[in-house]
PDB file of N, CA and C in Angstrom:
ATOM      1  N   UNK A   1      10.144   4.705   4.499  1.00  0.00           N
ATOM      2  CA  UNK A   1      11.086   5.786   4.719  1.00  0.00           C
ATOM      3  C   UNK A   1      11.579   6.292   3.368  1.00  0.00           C
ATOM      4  N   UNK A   2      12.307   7.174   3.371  1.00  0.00           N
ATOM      5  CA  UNK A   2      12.701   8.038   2.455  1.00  0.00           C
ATOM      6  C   UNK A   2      13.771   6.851   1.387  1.00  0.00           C
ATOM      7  N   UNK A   3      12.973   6.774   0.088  1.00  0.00           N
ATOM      8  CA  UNK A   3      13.141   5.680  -1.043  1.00  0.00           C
ATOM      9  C   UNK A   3      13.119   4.705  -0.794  1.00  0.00           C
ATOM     10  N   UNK A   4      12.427   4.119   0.261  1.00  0.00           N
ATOM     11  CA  UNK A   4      11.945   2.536   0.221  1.00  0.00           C
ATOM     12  C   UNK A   4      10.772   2.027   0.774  1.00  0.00           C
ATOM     13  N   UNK A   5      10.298   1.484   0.270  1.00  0.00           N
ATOM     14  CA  UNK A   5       8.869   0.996   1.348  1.00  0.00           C
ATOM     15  C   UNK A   5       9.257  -0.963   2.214  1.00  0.00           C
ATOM     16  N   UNK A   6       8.645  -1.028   3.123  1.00  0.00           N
ATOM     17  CA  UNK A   6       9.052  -2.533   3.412  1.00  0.00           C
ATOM     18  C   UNK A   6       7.682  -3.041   3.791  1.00  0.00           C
ATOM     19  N   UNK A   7       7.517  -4.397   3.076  1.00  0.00           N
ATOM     20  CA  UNK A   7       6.214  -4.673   3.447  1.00  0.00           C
ATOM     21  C   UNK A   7       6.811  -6.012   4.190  1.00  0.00           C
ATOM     22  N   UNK A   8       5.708  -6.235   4.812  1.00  0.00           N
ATOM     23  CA  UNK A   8       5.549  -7.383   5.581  1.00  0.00           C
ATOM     24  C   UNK A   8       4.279  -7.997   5.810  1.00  0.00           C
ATOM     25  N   UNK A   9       4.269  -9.448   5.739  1.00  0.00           N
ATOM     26  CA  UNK A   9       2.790  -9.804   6.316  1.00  0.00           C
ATOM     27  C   UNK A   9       3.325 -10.758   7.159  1.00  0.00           C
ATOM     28  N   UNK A  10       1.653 -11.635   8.055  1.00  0.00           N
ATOM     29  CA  UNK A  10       2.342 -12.393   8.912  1.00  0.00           C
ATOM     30  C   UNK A  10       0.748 -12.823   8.997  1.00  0.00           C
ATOM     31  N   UNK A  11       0.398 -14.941   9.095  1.00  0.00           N
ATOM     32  CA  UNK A  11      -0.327 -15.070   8.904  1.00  0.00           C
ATOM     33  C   UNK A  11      -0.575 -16.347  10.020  1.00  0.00           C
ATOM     34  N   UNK A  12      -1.037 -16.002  11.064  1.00  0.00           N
ATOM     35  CA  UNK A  12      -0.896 -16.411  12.870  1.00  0.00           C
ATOM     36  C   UNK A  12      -1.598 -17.922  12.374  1.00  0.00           C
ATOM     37  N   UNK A  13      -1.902 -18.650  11.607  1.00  0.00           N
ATOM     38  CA  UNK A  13      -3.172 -19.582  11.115  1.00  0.00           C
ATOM     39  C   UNK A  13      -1.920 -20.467  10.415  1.00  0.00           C
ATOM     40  N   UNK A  14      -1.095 -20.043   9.951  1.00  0.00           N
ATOM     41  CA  UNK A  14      -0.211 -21.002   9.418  1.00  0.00           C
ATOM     42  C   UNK A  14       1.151 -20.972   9.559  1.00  0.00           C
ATOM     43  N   UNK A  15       1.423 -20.009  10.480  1.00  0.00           N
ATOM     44  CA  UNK A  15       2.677 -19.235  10.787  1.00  0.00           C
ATOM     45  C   UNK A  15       3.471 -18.978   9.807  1.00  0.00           C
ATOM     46  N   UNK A  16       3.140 -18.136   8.914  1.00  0.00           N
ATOM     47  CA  UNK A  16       3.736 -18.138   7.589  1.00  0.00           C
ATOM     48  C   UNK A  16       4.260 -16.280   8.158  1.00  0.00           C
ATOM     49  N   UNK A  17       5.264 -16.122   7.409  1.00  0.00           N
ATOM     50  CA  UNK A  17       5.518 -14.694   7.402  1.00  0.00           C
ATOM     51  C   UNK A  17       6.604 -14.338   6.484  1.00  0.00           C
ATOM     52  N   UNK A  18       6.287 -12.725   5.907  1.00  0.00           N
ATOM     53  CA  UNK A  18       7.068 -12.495   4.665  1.00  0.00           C
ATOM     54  C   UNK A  18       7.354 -11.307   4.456  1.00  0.00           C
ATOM     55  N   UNK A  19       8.513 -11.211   4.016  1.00  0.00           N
ATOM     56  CA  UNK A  19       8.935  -9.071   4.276  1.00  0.00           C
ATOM     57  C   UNK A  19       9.779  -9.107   2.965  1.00  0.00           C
ATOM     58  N   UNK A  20       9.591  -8.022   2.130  1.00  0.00           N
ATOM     59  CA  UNK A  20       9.908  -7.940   0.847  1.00  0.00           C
ATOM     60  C   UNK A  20      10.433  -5.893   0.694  1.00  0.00           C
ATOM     61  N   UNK A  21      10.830  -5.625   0.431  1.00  0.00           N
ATOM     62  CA  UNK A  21      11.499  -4.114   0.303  1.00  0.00           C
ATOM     63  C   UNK A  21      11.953  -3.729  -1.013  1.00  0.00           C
ATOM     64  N   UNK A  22      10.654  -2.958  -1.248  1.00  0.00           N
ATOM     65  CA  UNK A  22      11.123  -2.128  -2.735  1.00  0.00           C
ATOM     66  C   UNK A  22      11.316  -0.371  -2.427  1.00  0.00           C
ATOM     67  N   UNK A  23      11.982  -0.083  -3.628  1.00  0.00           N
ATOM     68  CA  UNK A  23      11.771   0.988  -4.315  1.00  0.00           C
ATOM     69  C   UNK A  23      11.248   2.213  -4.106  1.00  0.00           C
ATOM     70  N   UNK A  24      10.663   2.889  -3.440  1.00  0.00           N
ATOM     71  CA  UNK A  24       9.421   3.716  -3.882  1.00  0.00           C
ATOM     72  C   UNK A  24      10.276   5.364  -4.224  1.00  0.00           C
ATOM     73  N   UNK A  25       9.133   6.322  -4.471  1.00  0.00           N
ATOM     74  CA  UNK A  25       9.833   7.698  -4.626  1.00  0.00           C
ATOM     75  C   UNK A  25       8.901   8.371  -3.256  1.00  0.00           C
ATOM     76  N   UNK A  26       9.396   8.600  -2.172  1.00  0.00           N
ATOM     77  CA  UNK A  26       9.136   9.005  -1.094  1.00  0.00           C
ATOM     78  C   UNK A  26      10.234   9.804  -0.174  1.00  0.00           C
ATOM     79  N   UNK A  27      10.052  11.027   0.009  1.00  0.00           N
ATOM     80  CA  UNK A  27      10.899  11.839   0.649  1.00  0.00           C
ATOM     81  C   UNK A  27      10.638  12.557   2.112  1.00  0.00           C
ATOM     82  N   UNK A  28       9.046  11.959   2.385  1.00  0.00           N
ATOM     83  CA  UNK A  28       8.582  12.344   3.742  1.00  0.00           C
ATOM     84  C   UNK A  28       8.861  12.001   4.942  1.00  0.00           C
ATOM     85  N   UNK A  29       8.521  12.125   6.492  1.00  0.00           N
ATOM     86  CA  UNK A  29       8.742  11.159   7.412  1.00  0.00           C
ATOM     87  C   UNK A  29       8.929  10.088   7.537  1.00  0.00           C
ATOM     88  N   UNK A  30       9.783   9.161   8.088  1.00  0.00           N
ATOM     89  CA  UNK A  30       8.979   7.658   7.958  1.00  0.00           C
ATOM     90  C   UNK A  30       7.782   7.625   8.503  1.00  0.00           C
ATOM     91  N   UNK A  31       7.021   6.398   8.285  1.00  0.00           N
ATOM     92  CA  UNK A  31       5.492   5.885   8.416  1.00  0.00           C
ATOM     93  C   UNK A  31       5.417   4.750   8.661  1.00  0.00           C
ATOM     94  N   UNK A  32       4.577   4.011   9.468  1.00  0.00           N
ATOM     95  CA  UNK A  32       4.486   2.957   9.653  1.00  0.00           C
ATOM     96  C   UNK A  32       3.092   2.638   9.719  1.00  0.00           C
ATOM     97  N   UNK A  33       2.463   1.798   8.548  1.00  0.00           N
ATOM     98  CA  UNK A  33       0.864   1.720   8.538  1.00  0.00           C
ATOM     99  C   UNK A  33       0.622   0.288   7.492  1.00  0.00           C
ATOM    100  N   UNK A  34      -0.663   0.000   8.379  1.00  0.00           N
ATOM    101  CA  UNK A  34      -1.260  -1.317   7.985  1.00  0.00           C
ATOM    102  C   UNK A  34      -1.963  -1.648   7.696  1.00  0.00           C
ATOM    103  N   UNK A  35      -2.350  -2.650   6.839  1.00  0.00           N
ATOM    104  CA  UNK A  35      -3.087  -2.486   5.586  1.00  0.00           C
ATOM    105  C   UNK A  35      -3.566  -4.487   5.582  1.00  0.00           C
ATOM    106  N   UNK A  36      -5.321  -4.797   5.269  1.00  0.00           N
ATOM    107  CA  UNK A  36      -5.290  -5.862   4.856  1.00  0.00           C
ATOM    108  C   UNK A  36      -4.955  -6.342   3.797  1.00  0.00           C
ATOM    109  N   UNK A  37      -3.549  -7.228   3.820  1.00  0.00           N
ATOM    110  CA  UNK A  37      -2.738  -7.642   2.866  1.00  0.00           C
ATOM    111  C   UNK A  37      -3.482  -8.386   1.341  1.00  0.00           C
ATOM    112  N   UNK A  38      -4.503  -9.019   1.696  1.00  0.00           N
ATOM    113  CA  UNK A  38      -5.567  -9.634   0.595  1.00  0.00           C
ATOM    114  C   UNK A  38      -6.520  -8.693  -0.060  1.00  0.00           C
ATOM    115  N   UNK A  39      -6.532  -7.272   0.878  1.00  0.00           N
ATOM    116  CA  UNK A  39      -7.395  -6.048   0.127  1.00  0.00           C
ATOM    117  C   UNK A  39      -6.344  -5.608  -1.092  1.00  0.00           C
ATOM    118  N   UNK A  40      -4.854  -5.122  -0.284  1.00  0.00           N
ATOM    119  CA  UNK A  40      -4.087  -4.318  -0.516  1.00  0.00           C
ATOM    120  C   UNK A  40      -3.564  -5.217  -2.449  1.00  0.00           C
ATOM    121  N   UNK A  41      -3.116  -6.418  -2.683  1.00  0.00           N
ATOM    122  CA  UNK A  41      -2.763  -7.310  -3.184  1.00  0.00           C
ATOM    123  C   UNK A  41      -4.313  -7.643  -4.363  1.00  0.00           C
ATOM    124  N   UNK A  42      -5.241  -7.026  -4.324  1.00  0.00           N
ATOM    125  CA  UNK A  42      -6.435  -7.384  -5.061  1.00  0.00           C
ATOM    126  C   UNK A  42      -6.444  -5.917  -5.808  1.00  0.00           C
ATOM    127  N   UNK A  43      -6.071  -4.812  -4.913  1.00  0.00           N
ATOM    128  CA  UNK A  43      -6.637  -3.746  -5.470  1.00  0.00           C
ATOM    129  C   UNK A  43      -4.995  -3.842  -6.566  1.00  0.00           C
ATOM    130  N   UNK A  44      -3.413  -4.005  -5.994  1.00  0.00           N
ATOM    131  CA  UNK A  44      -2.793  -3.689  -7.592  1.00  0.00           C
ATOM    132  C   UNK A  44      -2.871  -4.842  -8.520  1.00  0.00           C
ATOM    133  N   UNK A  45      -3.325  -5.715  -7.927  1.00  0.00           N
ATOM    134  CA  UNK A  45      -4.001  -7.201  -8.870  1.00  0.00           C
ATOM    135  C   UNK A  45      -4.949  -6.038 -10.316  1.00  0.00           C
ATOM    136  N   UNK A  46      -5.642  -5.484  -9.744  1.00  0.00           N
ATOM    137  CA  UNK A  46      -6.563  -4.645 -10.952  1.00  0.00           C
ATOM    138  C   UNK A  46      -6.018  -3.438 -11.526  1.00  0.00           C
ATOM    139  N   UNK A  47      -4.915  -3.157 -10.937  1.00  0.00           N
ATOM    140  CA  UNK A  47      -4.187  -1.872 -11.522  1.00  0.00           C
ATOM    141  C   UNK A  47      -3.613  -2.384 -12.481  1.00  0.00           C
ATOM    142  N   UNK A  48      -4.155  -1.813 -13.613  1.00  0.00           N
ATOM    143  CA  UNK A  48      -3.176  -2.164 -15.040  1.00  0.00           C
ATOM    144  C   UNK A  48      -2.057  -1.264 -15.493  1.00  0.00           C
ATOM    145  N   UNK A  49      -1.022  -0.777 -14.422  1.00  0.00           N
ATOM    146  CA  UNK A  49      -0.144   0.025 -14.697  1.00  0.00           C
ATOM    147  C   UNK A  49       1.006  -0.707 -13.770  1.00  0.00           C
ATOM    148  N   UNK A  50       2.775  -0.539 -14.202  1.00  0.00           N
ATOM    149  CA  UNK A  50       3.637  -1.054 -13.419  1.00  0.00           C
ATOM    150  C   UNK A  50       3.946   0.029 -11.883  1.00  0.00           C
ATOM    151  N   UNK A  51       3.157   1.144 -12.120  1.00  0.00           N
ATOM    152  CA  UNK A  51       3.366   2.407 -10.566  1.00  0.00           C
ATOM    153  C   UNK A  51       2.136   2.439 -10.515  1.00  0.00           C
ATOM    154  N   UNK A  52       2.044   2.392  -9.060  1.00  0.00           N
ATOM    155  CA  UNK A  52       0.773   3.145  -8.609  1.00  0.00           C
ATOM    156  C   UNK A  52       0.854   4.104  -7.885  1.00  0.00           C
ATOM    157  N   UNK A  53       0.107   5.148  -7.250  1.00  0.00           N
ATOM    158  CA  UNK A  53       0.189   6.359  -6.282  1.00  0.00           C
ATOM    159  C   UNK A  53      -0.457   6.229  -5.271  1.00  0.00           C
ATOM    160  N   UNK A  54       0.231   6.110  -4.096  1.00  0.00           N
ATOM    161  CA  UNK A  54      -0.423   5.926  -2.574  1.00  0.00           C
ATOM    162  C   UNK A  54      -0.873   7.082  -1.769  1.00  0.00           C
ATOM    163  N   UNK A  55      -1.603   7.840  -1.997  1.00  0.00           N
ATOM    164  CA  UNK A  55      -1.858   8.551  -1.376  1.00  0.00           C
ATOM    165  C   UNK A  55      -2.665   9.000   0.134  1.00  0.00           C
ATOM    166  N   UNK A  56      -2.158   9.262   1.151  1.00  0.00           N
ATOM    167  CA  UNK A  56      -2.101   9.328   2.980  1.00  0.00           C
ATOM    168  C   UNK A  56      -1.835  10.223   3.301  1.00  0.00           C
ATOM    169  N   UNK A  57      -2.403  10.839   4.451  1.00  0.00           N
ATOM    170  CA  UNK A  57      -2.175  11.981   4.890  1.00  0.00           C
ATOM    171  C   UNK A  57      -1.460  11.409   6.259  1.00  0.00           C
ATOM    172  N   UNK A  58      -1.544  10.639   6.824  1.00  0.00           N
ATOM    173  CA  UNK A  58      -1.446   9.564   8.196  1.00  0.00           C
ATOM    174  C   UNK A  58      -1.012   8.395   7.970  1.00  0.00           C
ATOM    175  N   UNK A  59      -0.493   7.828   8.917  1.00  0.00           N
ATOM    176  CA  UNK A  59      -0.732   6.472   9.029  1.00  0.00           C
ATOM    177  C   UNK A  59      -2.244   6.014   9.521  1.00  0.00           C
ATOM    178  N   UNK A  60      -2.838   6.362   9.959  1.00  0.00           N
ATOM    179  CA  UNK A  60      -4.467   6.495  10.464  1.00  0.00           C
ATOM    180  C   UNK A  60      -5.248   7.112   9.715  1.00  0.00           C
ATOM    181  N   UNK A  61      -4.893   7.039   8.873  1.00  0.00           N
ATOM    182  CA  UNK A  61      -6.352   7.806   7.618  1.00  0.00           C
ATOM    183  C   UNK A  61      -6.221   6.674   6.430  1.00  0.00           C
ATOM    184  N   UNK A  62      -7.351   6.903   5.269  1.00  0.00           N
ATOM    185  CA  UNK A  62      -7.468   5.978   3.984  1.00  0.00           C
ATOM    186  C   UNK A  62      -6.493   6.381   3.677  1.00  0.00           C
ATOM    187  N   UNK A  63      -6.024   5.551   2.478  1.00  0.00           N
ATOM    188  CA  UNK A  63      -4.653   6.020   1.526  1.00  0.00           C
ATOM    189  C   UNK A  63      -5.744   5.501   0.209  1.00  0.00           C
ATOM    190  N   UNK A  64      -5.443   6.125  -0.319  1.00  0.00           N
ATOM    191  CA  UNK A  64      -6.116   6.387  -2.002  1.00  0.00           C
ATOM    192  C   UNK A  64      -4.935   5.592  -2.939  1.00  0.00           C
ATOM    193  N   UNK A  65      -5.544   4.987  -3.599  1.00  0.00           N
ATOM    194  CA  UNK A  65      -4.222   4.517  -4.660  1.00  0.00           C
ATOM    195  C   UNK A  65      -4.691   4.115  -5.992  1.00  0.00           C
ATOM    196  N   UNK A  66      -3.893   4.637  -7.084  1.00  0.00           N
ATOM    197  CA  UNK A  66      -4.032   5.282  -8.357  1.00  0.00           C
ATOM    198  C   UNK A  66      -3.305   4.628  -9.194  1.00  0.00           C
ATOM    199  N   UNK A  67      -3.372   4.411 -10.405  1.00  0.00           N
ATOM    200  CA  UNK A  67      -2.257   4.379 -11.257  1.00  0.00           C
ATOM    201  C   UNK A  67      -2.088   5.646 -11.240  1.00  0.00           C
ATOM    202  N   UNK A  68      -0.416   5.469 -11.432  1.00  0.00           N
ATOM    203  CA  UNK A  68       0.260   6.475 -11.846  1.00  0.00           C
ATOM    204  C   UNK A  68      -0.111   7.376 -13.210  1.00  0.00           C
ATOM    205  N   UNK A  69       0.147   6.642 -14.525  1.00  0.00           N
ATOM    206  CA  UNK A  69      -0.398   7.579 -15.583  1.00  0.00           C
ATOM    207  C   UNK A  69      -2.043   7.147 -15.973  1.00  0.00           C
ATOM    208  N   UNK A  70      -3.288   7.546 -14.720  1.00  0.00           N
ATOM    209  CA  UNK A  70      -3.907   7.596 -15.049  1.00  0.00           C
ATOM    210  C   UNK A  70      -4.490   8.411 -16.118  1.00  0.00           C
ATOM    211  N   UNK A  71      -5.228   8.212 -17.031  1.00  0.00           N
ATOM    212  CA  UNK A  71      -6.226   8.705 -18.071  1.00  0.00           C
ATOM    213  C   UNK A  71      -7.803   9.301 -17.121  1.00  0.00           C
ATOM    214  N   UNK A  72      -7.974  10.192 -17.157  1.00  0.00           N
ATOM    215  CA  UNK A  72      -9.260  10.603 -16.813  1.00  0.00           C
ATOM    216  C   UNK A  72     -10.662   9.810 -16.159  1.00  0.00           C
ATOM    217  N   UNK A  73     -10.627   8.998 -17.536  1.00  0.00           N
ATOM    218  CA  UNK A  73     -11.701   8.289 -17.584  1.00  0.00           C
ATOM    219  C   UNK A  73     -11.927   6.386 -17.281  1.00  0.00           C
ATOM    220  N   UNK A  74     -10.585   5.926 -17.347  1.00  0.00           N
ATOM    221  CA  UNK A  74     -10.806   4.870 -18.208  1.00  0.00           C
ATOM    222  C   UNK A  74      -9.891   3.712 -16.631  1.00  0.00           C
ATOM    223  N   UNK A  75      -9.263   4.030 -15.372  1.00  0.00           N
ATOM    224  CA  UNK A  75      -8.848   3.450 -14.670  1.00  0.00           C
ATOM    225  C   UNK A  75     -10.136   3.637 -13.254  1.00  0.00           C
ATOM    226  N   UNK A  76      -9.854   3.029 -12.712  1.00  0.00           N
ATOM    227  CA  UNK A  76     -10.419   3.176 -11.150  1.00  0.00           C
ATOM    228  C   UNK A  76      -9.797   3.882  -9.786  1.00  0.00           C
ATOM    229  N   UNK A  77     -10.182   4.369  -8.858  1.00  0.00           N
ATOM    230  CA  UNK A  77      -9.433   4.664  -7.542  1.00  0.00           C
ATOM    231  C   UNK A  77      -9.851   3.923  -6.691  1.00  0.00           C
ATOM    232  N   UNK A  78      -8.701   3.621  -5.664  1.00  0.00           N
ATOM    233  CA  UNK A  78      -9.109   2.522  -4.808  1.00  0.00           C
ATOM    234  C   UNK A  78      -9.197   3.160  -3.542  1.00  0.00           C
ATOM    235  N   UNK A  79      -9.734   3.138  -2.465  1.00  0.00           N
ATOM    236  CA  UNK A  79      -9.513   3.350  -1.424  1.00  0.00           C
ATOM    237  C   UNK A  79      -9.291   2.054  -0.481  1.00  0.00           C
ATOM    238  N   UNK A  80      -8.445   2.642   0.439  1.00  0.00           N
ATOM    239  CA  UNK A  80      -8.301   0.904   1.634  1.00  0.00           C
ATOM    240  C   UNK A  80      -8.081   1.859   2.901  1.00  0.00           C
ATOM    241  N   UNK A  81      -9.111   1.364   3.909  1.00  0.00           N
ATOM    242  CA  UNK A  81      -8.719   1.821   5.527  1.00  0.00           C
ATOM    243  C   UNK A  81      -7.689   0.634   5.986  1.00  0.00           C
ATOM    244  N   UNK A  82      -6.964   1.947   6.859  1.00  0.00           N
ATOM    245  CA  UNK A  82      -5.768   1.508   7.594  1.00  0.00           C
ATOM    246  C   UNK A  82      -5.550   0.318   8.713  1.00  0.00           C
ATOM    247  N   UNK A  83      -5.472  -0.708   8.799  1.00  0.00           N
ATOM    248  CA  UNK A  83      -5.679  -1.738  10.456  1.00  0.00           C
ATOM    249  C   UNK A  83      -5.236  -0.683  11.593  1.00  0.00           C
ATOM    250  N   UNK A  84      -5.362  -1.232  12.603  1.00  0.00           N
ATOM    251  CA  UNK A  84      -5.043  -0.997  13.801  1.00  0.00           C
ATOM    252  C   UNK A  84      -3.252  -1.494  13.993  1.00  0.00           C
ATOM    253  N   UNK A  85      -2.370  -1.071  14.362  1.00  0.00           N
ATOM    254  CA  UNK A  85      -1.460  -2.483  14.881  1.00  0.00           C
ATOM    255  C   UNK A  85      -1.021  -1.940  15.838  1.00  0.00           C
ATOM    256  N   UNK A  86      -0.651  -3.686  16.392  1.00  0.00           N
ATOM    257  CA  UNK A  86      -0.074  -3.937  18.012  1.00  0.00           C
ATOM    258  C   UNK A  86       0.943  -3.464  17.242  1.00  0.00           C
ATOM    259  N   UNK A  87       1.490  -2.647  18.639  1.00  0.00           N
ATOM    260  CA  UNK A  87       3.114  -1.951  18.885  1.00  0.00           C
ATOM    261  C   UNK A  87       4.110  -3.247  19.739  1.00  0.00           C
TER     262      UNK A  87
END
């Protein structure tokens, strides 16, 4: 939602579960979309920047994600499809 994101995971195999709420610069609808947490966690594992850029058109579409002050040449783009989730 508008300046915060909340993540959560939840891991049915060890009953572990974890919700953490940062920051973000977001002024759109809220959204609610899901993401494999070991994809999501690998791809800013390789982002060598402290922001990245999430970019979604949906909660049901890829979200693209960037460093923020990318250079042209010299970072990667990630893409990650969205899970399904139970309501």
């Amino acid at each position: 939602s508008s300046g915060i994101m909340e993540l959560a995971t939840k891991n049915d195999d060890i009953g572990g579960e974890s919700r953490e709420t940062v920051e973000i610069r977001y002024d759109g609808e809220p959204m609610t979309a899901g993401y494999n947490a070991a994809f999501l966690s690998e791809i800013i594992r390789r982002t060598e920047t402290d922001e990245v850029l999430m970019e979604m058109e949906s909660s049901t579409t890829a979200c693209i994600i960037k460093p923020v002050d990318m250079k042209e040449t010299d970072e990667n783009i990630y893409l990650i499809m969205p899970l399904r989730l139970s309501e």
